[in-house]
Structure formats: structure tokens, C-alpha cells
N, C-alpha and C. Protein backbone atom coordinates (compact mmCIF):
# COMPACT_ATOMS: atom_id res chain seq x y z
N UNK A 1 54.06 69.90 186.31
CA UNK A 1 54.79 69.66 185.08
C UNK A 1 54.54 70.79 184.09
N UNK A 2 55.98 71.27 183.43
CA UNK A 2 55.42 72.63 182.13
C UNK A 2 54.86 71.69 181.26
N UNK A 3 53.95 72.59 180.65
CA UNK A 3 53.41 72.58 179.43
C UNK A 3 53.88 72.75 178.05
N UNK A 4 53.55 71.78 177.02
CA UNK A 4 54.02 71.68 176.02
C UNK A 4 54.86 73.42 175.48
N UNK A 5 54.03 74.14 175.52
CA UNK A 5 54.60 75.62 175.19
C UNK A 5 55.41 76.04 176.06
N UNK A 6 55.16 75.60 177.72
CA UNK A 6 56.06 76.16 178.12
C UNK A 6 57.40 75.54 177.78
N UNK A 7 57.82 74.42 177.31
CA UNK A 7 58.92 73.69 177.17
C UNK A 7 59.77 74.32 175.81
N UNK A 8 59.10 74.88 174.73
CA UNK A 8 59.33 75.73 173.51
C UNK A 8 59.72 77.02 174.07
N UNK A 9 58.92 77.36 175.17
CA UNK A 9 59.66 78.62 175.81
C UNK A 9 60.90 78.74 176.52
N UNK A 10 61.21 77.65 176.90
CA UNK A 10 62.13 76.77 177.72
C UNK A 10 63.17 76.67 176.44
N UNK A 11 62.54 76.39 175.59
CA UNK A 11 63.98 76.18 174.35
C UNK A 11 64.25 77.40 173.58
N UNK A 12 63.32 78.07 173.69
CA UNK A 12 63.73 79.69 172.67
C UNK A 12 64.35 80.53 173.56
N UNK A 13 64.81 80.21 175.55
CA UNK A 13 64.84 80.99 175.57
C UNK A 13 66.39 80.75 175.46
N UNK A 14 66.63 79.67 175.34
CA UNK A 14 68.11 79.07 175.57
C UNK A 14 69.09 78.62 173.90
N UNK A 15 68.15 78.95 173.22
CA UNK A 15 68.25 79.28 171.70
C UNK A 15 67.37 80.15 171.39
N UNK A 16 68.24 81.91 171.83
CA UNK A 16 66.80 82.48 170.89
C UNK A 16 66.52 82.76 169.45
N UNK A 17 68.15 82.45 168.85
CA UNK A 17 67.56 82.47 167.26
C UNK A 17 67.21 81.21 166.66
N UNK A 18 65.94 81.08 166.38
CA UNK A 18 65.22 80.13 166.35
C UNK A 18 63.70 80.07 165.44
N UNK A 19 63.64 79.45 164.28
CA UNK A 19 62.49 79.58 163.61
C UNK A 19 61.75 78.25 163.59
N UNK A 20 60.41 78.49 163.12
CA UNK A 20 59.51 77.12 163.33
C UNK A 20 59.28 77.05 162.08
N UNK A 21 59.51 75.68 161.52
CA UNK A 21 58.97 75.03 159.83
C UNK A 21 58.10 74.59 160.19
N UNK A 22 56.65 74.89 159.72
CA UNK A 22 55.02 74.50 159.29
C UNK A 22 55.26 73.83 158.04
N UNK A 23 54.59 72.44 158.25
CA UNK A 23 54.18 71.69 157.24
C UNK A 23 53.37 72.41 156.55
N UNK A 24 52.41 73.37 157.13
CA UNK A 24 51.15 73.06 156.13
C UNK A 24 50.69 75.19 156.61
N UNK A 25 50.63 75.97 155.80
CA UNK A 25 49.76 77.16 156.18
C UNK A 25 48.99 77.20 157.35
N UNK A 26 48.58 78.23 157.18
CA UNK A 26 47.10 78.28 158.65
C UNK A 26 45.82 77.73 158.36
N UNK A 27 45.37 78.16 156.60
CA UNK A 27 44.21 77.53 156.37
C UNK A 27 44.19 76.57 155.53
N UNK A 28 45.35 75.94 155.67
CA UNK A 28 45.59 74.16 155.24
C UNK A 28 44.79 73.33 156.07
N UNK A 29 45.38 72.58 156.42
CA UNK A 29 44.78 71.48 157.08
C UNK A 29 43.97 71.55 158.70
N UNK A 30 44.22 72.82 159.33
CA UNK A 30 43.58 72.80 160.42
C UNK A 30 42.99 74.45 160.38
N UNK A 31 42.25 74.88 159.93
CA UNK A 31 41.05 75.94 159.86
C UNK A 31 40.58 76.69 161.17
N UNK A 32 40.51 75.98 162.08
CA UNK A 32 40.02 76.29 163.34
C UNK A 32 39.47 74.79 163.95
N UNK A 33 39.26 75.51 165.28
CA UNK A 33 39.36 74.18 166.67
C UNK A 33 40.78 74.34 167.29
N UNK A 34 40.70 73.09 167.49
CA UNK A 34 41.99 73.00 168.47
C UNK A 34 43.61 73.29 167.51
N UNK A 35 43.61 73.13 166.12
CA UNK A 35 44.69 73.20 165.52
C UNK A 35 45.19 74.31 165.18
N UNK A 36 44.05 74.87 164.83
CA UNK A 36 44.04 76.37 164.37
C UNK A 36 44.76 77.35 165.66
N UNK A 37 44.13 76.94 166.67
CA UNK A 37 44.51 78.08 167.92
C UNK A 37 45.79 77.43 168.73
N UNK A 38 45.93 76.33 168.11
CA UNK A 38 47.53 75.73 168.51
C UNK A 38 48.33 76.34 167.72
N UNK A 39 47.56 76.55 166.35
CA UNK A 39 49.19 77.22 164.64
C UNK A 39 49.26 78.55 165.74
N UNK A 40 48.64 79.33 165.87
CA UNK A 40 48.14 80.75 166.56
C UNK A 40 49.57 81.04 167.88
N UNK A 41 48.82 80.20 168.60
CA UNK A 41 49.66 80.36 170.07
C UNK A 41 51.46 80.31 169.20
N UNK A 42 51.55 79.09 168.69
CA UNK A 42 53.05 78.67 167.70
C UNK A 42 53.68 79.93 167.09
N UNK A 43 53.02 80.41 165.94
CA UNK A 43 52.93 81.89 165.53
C UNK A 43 52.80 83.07 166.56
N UNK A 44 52.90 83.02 167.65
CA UNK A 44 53.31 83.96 168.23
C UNK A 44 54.16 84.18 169.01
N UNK A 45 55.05 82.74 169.16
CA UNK A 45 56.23 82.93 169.94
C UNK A 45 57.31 82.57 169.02
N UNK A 46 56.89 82.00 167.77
CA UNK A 46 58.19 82.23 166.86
C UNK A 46 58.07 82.41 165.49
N UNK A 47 59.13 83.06 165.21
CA UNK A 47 59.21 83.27 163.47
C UNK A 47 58.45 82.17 162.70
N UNK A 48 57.63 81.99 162.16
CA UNK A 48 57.06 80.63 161.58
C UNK A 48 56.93 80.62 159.79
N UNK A 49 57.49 79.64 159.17
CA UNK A 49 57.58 79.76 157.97
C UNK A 49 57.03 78.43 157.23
N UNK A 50 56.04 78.27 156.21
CA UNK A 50 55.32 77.57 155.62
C UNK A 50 56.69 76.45 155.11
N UNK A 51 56.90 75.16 155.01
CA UNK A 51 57.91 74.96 154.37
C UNK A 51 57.92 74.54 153.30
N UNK A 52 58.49 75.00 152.92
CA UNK A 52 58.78 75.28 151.30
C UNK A 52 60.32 75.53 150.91
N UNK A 53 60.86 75.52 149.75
CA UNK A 53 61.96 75.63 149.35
C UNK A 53 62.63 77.18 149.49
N UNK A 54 61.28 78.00 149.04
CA UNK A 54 61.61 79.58 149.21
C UNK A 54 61.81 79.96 150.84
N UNK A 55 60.72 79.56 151.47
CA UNK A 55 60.43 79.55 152.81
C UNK A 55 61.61 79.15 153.59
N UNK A 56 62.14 77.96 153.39
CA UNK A 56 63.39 77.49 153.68
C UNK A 56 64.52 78.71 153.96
N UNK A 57 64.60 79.07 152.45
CA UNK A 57 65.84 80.05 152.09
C UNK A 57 65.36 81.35 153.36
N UNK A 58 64.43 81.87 152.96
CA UNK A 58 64.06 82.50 154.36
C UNK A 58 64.20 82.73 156.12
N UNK A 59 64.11 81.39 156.10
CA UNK A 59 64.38 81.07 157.62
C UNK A 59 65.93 80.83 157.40
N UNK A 60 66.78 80.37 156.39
CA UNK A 60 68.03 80.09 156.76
C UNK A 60 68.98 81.66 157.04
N UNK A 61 68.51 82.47 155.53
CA UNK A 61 68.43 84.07 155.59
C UNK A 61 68.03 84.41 157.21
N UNK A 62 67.24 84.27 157.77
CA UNK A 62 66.72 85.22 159.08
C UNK A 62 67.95 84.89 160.43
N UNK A 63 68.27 83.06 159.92
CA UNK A 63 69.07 82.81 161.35
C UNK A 63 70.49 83.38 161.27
N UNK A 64 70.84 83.04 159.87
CA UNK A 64 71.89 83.95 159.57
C UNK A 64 72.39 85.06 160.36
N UNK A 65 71.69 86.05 159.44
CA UNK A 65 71.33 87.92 160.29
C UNK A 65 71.45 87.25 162.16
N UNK A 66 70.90 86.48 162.41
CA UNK A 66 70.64 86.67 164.35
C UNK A 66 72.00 85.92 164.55
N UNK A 67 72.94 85.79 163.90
CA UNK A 67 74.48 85.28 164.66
C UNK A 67 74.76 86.04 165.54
């Protein structure tokens, strides 16, 4: 069976314009351990943006541009 990431890989590759909304920063709520190196792995296979209202406008701006 794939793995949770592989299944995100599985979906970016079949949507590749594609950004990830984070609830929360990197050194919000999970610092390190298992959350931290989960935000990590996340952040490196996609655009990732804190969400926020500005942040928002951002990612809507980025998918835009990738039509």
C-alpha cells in the first residue's frame, strides 16, 4: 500500500499546480519530533503557505501564474 506522501505525490502529479495551506508555521505548534519532520517532508514537495488572509492572496496569486 502507498504511503501517505506517496498518495500527495500521486495528487501533485496529476494536479501539478497545487499549493498546501498550513494552519499553523513551522515553529507553532509542532517544533520538532514527528510533526516538525512531517511540516519538513510537506514543505518540500509543495509550495506551502501559513494561512492567513495575506498568505491566501499568495497562493491564489501563485495558482493563477501556473494556468
Amino acid at each position: 500500500n502507498p504511503s501517505g506522501m506517496e498518495y500527495f505525490r500521486m495528487f501533485k502529479k496529476k494536479f501539478p499546480h497545487i499549493v498546501w495551506l498550513n494552519p499553523a508555521e513551522r515553529q507553532g505548534w509542532f517544533r520538532s519530533g514527528y510533526w516538525g519532520r512531517t511540516y519538513d517532508i510537506i514543505a518540500n514537495e509543495f509550495d506551502m503557505y501559513t494561512l492567513t488572509v495575506e498568505n491566501l492572496e499568495k497562493a491564489l496569486k501563485k495558482l493563477m501564474v501556473n494556468k
